[in-house]
PDB file of N, CA and C in Angstrom:
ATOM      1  N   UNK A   1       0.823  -1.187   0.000  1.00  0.00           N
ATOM      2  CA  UNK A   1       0.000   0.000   0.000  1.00  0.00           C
ATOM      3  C   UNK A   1       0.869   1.255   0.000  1.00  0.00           C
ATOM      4  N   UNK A   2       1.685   1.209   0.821  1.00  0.00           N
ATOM      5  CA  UNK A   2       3.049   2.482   0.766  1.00  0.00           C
ATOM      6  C   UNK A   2       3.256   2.418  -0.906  1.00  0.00           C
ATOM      7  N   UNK A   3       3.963   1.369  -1.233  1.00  0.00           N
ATOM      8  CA  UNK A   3       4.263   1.845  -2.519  1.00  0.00           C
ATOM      9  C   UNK A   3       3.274   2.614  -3.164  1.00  0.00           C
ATOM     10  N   UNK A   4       1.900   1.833  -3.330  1.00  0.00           N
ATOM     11  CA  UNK A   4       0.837   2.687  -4.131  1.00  0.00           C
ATOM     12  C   UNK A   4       0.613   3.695  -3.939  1.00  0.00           C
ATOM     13  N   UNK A   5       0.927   4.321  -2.707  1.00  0.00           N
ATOM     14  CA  UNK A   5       1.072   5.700  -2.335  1.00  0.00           C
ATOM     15  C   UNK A   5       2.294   6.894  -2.911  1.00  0.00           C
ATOM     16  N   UNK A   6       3.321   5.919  -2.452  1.00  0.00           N
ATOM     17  CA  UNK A   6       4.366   6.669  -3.329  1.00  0.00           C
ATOM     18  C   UNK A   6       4.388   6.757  -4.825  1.00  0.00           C
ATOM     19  N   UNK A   7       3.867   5.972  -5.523  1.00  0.00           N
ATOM     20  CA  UNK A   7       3.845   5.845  -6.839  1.00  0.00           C
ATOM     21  C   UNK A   7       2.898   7.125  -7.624  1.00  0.00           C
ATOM     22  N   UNK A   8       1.495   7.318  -6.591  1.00  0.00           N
ATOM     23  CA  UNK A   8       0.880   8.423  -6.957  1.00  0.00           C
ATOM     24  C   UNK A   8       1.065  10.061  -6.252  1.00  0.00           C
ATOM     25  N   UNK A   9       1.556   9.871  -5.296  1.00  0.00           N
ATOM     26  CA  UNK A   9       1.984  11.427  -4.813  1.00  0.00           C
ATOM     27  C   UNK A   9       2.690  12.144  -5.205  1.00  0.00           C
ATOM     28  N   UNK A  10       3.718  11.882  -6.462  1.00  0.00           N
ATOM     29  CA  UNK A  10       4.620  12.985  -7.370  1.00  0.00           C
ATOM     30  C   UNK A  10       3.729  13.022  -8.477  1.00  0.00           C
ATOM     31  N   UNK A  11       2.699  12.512  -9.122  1.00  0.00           N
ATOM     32  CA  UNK A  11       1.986  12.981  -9.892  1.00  0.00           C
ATOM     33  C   UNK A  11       0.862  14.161  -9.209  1.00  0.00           C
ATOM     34  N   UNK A  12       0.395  13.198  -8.354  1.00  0.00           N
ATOM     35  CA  UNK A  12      -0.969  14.002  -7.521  1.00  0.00           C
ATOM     36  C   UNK A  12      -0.523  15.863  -7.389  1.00  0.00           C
ATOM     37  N   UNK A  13       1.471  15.584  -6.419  1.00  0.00           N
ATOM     38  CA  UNK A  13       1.889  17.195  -6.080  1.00  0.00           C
ATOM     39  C   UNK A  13       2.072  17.703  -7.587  1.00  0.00           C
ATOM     40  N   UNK A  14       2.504  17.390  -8.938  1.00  0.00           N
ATOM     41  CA  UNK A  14       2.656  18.154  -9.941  1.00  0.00           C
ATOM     42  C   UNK A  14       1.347  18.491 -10.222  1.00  0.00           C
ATOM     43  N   UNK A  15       0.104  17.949 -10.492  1.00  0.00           N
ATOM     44  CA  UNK A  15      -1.529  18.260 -10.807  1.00  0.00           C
ATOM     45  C   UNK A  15      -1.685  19.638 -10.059  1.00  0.00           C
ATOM     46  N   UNK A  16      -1.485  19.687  -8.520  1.00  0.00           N
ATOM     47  CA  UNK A  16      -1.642  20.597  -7.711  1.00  0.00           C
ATOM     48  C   UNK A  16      -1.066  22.037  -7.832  1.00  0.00           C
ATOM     49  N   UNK A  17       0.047  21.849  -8.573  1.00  0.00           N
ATOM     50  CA  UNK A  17       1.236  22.944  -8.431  1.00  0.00           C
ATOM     51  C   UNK A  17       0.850  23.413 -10.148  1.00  0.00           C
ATOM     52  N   UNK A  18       0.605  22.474 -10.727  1.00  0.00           N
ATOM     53  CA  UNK A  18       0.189  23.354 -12.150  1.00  0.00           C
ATOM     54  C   UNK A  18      -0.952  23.640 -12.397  1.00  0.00           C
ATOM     55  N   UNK A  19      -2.177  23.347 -11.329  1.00  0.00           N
ATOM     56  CA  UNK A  19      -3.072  24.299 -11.282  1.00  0.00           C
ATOM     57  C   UNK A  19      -2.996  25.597 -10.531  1.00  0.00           C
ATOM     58  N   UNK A  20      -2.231  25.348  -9.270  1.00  0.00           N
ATOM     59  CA  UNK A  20      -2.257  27.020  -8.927  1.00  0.00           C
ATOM     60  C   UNK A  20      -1.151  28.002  -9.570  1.00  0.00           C
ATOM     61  N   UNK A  21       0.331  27.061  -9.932  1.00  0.00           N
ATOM     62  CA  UNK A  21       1.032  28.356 -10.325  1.00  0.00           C
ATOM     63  C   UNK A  21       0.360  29.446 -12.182  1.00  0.00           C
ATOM     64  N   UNK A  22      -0.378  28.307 -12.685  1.00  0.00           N
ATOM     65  CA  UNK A  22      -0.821  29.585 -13.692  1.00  0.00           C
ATOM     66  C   UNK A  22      -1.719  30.363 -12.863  1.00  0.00           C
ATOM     67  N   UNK A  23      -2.523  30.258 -11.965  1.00  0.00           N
ATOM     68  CA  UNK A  23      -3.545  31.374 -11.282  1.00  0.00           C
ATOM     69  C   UNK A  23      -2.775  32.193 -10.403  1.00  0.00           C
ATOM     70  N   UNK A  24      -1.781  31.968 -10.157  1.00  0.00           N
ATOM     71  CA  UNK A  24      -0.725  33.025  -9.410  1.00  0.00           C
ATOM     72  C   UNK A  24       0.086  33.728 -10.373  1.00  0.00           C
ATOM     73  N   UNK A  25       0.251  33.505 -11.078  1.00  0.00           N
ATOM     74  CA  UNK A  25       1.337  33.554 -12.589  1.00  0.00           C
ATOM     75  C   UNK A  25       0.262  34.871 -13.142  1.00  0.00           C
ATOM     76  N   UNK A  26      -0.851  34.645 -13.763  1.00  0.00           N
ATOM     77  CA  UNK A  26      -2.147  35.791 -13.843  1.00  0.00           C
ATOM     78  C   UNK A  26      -2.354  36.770 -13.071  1.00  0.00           C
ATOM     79  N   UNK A  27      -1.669  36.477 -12.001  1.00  0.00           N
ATOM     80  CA  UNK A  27      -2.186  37.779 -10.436  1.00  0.00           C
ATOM     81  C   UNK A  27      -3.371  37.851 -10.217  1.00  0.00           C
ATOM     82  N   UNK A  28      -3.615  36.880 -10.150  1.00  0.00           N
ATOM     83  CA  UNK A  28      -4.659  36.179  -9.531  1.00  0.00           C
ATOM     84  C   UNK A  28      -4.622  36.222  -7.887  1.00  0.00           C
ATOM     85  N   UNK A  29      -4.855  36.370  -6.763  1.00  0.00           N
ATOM     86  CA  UNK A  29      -4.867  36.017  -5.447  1.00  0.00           C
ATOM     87  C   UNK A  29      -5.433  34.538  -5.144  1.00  0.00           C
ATOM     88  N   UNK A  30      -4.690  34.106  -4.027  1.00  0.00           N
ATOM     89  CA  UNK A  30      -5.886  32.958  -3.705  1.00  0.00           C
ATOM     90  C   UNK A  30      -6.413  33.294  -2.377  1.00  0.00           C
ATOM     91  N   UNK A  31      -7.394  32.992  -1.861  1.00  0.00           N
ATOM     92  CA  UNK A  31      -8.433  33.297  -1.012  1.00  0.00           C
ATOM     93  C   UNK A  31      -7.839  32.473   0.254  1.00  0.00           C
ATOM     94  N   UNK A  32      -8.091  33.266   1.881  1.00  0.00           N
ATOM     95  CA  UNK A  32      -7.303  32.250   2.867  1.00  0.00           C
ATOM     96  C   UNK A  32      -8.707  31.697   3.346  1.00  0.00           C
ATOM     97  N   UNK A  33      -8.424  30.383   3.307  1.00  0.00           N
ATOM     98  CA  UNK A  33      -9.819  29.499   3.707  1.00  0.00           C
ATOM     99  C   UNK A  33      -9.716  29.947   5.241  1.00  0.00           C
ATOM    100  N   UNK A  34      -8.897  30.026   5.492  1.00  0.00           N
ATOM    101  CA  UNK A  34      -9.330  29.933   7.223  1.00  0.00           C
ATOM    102  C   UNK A  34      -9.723  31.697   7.859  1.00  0.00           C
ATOM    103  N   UNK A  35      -9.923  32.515   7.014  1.00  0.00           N
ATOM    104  CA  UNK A  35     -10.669  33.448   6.820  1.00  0.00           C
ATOM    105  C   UNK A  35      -9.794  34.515   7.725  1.00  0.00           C
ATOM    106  N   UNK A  36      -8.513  34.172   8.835  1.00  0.00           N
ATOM    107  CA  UNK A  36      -7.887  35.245   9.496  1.00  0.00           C
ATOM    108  C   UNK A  36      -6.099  34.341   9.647  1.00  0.00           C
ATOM    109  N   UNK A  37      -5.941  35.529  10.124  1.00  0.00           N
ATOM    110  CA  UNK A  37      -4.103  34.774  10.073  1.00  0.00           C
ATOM    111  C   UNK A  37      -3.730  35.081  11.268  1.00  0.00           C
ATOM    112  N   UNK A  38      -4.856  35.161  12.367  1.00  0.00           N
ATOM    113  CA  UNK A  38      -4.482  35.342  13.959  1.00  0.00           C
ATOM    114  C   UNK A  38      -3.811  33.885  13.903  1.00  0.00           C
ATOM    115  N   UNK A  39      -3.393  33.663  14.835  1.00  0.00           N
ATOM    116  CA  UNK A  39      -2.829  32.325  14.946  1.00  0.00           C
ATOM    117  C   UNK A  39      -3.497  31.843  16.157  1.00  0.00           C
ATOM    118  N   UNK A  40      -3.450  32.865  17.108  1.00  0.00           N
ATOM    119  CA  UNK A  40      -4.677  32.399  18.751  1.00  0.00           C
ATOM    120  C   UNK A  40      -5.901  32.328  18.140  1.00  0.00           C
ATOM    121  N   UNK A  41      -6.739  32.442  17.582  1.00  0.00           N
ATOM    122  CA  UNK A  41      -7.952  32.033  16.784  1.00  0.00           C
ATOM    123  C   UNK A  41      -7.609  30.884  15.911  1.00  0.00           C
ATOM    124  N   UNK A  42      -7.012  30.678  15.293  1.00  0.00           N
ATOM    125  CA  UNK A  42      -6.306  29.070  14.127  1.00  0.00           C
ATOM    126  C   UNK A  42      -6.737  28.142  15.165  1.00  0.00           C
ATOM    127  N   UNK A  43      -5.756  28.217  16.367  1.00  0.00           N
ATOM    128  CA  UNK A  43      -5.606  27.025  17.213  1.00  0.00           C
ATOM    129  C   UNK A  43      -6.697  26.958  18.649  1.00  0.00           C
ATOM    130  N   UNK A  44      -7.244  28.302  18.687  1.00  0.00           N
ATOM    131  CA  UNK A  44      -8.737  27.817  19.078  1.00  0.00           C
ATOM    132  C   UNK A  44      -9.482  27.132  18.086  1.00  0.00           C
ATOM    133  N   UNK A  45      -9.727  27.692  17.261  1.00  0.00           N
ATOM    134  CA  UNK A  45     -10.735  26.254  16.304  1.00  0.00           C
ATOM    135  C   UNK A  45     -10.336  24.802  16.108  1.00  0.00           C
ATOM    136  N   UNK A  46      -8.701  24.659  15.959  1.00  0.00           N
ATOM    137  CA  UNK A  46      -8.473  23.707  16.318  1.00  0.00           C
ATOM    138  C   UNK A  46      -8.646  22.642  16.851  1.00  0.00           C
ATOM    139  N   UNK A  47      -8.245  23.430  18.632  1.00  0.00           N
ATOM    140  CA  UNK A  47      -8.905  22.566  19.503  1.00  0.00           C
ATOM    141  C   UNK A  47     -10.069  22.544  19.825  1.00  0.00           C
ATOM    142  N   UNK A  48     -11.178  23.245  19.209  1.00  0.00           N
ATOM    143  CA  UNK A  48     -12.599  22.653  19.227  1.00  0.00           C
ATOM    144  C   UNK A  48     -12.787  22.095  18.611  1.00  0.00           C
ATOM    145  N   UNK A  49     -12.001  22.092  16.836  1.00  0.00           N
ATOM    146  CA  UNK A  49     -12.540  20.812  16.361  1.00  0.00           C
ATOM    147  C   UNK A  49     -12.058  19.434  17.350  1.00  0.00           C
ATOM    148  N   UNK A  50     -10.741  19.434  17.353  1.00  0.00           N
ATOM    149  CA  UNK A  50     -10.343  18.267  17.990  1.00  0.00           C
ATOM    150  C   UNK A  50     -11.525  17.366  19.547  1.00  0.00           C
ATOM    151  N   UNK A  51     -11.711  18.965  20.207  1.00  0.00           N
ATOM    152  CA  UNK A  51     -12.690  18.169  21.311  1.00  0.00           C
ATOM    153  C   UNK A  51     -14.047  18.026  20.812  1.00  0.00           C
ATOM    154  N   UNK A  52     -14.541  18.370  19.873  1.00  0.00           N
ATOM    155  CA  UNK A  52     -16.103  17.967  19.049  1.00  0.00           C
ATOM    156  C   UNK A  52     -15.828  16.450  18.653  1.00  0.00           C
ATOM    157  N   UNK A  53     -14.487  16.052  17.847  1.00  0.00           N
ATOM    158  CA  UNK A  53     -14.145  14.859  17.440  1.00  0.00           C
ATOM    159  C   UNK A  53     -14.145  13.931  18.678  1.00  0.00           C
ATOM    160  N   UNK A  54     -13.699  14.238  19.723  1.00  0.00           N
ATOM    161  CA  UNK A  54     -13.400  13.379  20.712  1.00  0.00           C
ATOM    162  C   UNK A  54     -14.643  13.349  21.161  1.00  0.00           C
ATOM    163  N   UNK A  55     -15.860  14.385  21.575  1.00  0.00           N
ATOM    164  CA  UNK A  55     -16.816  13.607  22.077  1.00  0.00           C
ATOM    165  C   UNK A  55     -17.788  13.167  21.460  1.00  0.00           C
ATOM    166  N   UNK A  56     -17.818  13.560  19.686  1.00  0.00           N
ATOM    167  CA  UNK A  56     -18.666  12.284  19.508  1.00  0.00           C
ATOM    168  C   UNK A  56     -18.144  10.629  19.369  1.00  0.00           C
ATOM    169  N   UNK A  57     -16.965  10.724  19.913  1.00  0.00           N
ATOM    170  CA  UNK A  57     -16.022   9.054  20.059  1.00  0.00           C
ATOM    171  C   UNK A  57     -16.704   8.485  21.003  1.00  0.00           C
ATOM    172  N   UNK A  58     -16.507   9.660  22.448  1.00  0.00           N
ATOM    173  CA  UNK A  58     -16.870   9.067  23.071  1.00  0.00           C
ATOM    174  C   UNK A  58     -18.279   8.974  23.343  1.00  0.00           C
ATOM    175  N   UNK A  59     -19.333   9.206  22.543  1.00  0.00           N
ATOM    176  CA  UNK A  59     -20.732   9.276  22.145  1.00  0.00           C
ATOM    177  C   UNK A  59     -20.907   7.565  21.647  1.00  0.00           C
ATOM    178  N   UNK A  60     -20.216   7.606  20.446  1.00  0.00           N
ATOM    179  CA  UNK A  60     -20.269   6.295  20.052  1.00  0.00           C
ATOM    180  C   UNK A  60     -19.623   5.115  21.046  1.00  0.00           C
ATOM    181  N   UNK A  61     -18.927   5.545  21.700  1.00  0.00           N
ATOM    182  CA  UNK A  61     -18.304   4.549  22.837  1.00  0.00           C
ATOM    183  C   UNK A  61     -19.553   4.130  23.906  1.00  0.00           C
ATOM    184  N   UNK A  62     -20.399   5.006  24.094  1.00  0.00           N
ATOM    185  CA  UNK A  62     -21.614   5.060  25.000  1.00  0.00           C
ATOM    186  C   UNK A  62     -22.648   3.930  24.389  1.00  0.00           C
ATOM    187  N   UNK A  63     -22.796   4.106  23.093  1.00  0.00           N
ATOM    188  CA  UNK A  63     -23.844   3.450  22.259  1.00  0.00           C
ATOM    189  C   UNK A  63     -23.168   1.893  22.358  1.00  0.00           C
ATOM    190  N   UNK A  64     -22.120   1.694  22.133  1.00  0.00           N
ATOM    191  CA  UNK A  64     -20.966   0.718  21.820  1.00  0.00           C
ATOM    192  C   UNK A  64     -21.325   0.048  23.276  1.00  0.00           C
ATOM    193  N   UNK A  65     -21.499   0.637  24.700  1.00  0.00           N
ATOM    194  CA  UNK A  65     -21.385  -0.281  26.148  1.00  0.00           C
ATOM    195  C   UNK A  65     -22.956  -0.815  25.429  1.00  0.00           C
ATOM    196  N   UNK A  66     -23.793   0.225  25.893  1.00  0.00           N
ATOM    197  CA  UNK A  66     -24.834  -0.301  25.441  1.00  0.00           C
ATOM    198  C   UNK A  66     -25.375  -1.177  24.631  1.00  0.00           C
ATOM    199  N   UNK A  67     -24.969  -0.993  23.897  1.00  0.00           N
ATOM    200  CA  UNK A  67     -25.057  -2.532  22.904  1.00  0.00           C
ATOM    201  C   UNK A  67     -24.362  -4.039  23.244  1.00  0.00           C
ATOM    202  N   UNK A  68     -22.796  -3.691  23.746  1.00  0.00           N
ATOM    203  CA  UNK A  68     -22.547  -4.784  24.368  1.00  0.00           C
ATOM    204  C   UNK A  68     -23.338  -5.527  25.818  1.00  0.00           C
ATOM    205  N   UNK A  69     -24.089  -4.394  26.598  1.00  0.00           N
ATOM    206  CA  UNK A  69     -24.429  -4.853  27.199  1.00  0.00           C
ATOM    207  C   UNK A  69     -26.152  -5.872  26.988  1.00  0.00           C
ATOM    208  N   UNK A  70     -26.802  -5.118  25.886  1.00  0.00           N
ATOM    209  CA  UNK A  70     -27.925  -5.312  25.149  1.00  0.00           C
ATOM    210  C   UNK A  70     -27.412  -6.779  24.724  1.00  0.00           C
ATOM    211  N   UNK A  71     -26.989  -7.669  24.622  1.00  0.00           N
ATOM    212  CA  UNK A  71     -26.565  -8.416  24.022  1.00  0.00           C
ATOM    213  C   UNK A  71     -25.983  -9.444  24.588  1.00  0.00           C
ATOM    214  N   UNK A  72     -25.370  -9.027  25.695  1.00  0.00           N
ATOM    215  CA  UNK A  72     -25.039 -10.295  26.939  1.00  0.00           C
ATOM    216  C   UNK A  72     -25.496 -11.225  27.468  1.00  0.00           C
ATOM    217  N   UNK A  73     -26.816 -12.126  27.099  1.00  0.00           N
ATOM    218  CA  UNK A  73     -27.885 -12.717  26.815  1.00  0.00           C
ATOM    219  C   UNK A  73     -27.577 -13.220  28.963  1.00  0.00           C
ATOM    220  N   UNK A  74     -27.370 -12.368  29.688  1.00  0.00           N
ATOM    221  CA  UNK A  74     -27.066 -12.822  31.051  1.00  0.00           C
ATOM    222  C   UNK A  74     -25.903 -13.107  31.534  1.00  0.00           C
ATOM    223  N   UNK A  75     -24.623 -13.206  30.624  1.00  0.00           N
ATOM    224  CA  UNK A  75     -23.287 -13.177  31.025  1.00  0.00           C
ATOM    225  C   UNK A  75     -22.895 -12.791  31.986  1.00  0.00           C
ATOM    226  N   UNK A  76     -22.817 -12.507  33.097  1.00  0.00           N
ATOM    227  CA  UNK A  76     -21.987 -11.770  33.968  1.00  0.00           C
ATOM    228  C   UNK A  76     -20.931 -10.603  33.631  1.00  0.00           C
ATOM    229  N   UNK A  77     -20.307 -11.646  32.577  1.00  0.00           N
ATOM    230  CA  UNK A  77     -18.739 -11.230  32.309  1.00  0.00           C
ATOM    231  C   UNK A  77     -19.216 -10.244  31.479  1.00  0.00           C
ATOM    232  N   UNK A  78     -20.176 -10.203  30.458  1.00  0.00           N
ATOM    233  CA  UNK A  78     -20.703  -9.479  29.344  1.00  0.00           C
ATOM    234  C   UNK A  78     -20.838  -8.378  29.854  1.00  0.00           C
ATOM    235  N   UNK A  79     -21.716  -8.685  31.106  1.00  0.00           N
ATOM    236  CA  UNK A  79     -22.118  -7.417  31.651  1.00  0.00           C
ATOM    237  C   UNK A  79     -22.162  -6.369  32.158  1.00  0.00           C
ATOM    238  N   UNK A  80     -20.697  -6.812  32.816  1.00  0.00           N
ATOM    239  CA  UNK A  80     -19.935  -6.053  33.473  1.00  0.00           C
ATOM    240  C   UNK A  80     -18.961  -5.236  32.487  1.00  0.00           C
ATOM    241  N   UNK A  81     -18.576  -5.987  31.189  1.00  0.00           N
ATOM    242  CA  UNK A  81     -17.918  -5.552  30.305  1.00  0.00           C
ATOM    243  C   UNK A  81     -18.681  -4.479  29.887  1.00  0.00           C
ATOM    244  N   UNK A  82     -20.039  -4.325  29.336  1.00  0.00           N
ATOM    245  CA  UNK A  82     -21.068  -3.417  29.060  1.00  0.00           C
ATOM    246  C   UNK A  82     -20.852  -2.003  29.871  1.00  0.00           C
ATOM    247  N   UNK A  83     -21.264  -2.208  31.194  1.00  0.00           N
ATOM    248  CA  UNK A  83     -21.120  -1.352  32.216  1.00  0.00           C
ATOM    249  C   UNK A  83     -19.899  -0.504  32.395  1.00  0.00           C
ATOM    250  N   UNK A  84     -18.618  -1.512  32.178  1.00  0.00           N
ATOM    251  CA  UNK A  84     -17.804  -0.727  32.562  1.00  0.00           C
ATOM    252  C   UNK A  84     -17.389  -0.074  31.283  1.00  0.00           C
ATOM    253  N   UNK A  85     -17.761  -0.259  29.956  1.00  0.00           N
ATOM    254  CA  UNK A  85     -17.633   0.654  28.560  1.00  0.00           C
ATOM    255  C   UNK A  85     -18.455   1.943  28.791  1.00  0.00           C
ATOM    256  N   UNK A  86     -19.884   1.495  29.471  1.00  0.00           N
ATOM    257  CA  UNK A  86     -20.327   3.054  29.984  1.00  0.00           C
ATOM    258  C   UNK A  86     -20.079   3.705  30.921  1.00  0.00           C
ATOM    259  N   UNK A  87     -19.566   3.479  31.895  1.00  0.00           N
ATOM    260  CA  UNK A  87     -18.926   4.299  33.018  1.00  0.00           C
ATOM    261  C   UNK A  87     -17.679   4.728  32.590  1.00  0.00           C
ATOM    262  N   UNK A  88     -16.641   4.382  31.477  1.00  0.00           N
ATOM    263  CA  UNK A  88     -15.967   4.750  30.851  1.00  0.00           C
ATOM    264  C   UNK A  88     -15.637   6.121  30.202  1.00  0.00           C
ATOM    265  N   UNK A  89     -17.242   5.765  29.372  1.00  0.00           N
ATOM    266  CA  UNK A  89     -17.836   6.533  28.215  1.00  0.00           C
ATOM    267  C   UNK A  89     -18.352   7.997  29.080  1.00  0.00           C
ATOM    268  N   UNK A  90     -18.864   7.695  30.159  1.00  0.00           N
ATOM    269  CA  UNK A  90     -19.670   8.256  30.773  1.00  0.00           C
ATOM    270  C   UNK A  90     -18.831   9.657  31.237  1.00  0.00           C
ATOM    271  N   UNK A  91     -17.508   9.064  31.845  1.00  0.00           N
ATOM    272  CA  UNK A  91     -16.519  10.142  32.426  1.00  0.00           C
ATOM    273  C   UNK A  91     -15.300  10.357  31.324  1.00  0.00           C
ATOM    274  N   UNK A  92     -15.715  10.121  30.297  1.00  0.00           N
ATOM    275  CA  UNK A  92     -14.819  10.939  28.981  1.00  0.00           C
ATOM    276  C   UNK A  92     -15.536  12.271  28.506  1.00  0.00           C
ATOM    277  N   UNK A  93     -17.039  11.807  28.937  1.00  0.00           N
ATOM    278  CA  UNK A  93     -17.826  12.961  28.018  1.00  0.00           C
ATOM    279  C   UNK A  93     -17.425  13.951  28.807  1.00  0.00           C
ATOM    280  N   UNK A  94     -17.524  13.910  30.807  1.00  0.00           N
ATOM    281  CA  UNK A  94     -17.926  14.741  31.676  1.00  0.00           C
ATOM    282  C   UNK A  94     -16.442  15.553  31.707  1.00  0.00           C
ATOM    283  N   UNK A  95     -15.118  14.856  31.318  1.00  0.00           N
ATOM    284  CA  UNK A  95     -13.770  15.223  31.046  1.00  0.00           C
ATOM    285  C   UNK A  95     -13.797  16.009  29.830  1.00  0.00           C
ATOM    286  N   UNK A  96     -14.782  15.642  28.658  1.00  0.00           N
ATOM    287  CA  UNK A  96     -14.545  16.411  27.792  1.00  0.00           C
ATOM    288  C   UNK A  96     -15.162  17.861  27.585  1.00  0.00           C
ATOM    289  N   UNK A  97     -16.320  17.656  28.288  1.00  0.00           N
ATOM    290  CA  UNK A  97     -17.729  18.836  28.110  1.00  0.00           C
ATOM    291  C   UNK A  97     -16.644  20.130  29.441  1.00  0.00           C
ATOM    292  N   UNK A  98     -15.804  19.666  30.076  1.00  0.00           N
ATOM    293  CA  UNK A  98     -15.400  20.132  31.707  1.00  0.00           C
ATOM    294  C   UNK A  98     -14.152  21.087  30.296  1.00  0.00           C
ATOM    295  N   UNK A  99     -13.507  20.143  29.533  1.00  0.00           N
ATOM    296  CA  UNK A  99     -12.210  20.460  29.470  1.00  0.00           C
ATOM    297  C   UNK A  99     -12.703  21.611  28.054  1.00  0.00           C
ATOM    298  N   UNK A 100     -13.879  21.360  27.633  1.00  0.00           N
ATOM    299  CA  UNK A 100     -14.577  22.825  26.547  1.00  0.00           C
ATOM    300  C   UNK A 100     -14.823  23.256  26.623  1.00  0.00           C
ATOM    301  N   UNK A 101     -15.078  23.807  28.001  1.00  0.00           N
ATOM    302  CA  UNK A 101     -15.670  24.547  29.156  1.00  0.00           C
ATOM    303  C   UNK A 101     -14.323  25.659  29.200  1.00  0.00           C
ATOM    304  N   UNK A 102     -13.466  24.763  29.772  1.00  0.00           N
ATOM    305  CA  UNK A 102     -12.190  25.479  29.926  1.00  0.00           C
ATOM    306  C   UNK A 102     -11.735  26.147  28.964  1.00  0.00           C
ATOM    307  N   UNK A 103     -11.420  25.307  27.837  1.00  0.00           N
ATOM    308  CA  UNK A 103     -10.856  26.246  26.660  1.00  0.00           C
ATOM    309  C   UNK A 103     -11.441  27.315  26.303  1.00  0.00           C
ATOM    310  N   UNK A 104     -12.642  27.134  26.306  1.00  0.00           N
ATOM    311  CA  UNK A 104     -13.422  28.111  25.534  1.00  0.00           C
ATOM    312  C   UNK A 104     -13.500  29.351  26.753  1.00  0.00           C
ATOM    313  N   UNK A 105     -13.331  29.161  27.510  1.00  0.00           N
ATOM    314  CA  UNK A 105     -13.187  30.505  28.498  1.00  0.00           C
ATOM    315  C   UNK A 105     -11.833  31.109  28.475  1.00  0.00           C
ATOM    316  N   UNK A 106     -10.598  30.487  28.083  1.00  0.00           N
ATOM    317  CA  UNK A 106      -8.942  30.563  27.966  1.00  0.00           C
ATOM    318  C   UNK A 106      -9.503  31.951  26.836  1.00  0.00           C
ATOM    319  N   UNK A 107      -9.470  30.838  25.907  1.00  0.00           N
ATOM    320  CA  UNK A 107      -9.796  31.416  23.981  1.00  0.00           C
ATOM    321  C   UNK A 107     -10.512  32.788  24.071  1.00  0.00           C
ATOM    322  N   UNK A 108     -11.869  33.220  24.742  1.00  0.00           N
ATOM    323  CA  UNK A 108     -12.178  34.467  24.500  1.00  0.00           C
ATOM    324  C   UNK A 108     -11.629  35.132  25.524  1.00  0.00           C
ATOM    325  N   UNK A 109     -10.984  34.775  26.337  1.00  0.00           N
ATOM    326  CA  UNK A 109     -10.056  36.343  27.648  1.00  0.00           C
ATOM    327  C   UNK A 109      -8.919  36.228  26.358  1.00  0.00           C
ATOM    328  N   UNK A 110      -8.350  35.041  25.948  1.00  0.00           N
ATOM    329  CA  UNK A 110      -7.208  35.546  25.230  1.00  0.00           C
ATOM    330  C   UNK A 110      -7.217  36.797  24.026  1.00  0.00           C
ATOM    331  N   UNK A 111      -8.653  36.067  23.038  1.00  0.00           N
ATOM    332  CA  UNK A 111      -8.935  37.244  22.125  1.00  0.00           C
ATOM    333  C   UNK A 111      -9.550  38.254  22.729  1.00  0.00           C
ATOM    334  N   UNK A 112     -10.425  38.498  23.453  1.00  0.00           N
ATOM    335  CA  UNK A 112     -11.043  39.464  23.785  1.00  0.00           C
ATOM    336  C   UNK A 112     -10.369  40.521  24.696  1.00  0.00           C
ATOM    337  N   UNK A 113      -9.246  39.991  25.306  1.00  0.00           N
ATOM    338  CA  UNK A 113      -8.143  40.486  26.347  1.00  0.00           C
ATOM    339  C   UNK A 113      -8.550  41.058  27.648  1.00  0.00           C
ATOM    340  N   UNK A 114      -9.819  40.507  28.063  1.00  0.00           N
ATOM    341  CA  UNK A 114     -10.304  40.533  29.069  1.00  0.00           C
ATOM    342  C   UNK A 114      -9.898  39.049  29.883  1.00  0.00           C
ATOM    343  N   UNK A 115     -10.183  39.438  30.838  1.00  0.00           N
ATOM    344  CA  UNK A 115      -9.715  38.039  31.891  1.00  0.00           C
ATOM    345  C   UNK A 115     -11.124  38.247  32.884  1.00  0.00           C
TER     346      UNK A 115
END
């Protein structure tokens, strides 16, 4: 699979580079997707995307006990396995919702320069 990778990524980067250098070549501008070049705003969004990603993981990790436990047809072992995927699940969310809490109060004293 590496190889197949390497085999197409010096074509893929030339495709890339000879579509933008004629639109730069024209004076043309290109547009900044991320709409500012603060860098304390970049890496706040960042890490909200990153903690949005993490708690719908641990969202699906919740659904995931549940089901294992849905399914343990009386196991013990099942069941406990179940349980302890949601008590797991349970204190990732409360770590995560605690720790977006935090950032997001850091992020606007930082931009806003209030404390």
């Amino acid at each position: 699979m590496i190889e197949r990778l390497k085999k197409y990524t010096v074509p893929l980067l030339f495709l890339i580079f000879a579509i933008a250098f004629p639109a730069i070549a024209q004076g043309q501008t290109l547009e900044n997707p991320l709409v500012t070049s603060d860098i304390r705003v970049i890496i706040g969004r960042v890490i909200k995307a990153l903690l949005g990603i993490s708690g719908a993981v641990a969202l699906l990790m919740f659904v995931w006990g549940g089901f294992q436990w849905l399914i343990s047809g009386g196991s013990p072992d099942k069941i406990k396995k179940g349980k302890d995927t949601l008590l797991w699940a349970a204190l990732g969310l409360v770590i995560i919702f605690t720790s977006y809490t935090i950032v997001t109060a850091v992020i606007t004293a930082i931009t806003s320069g209030t404390v």
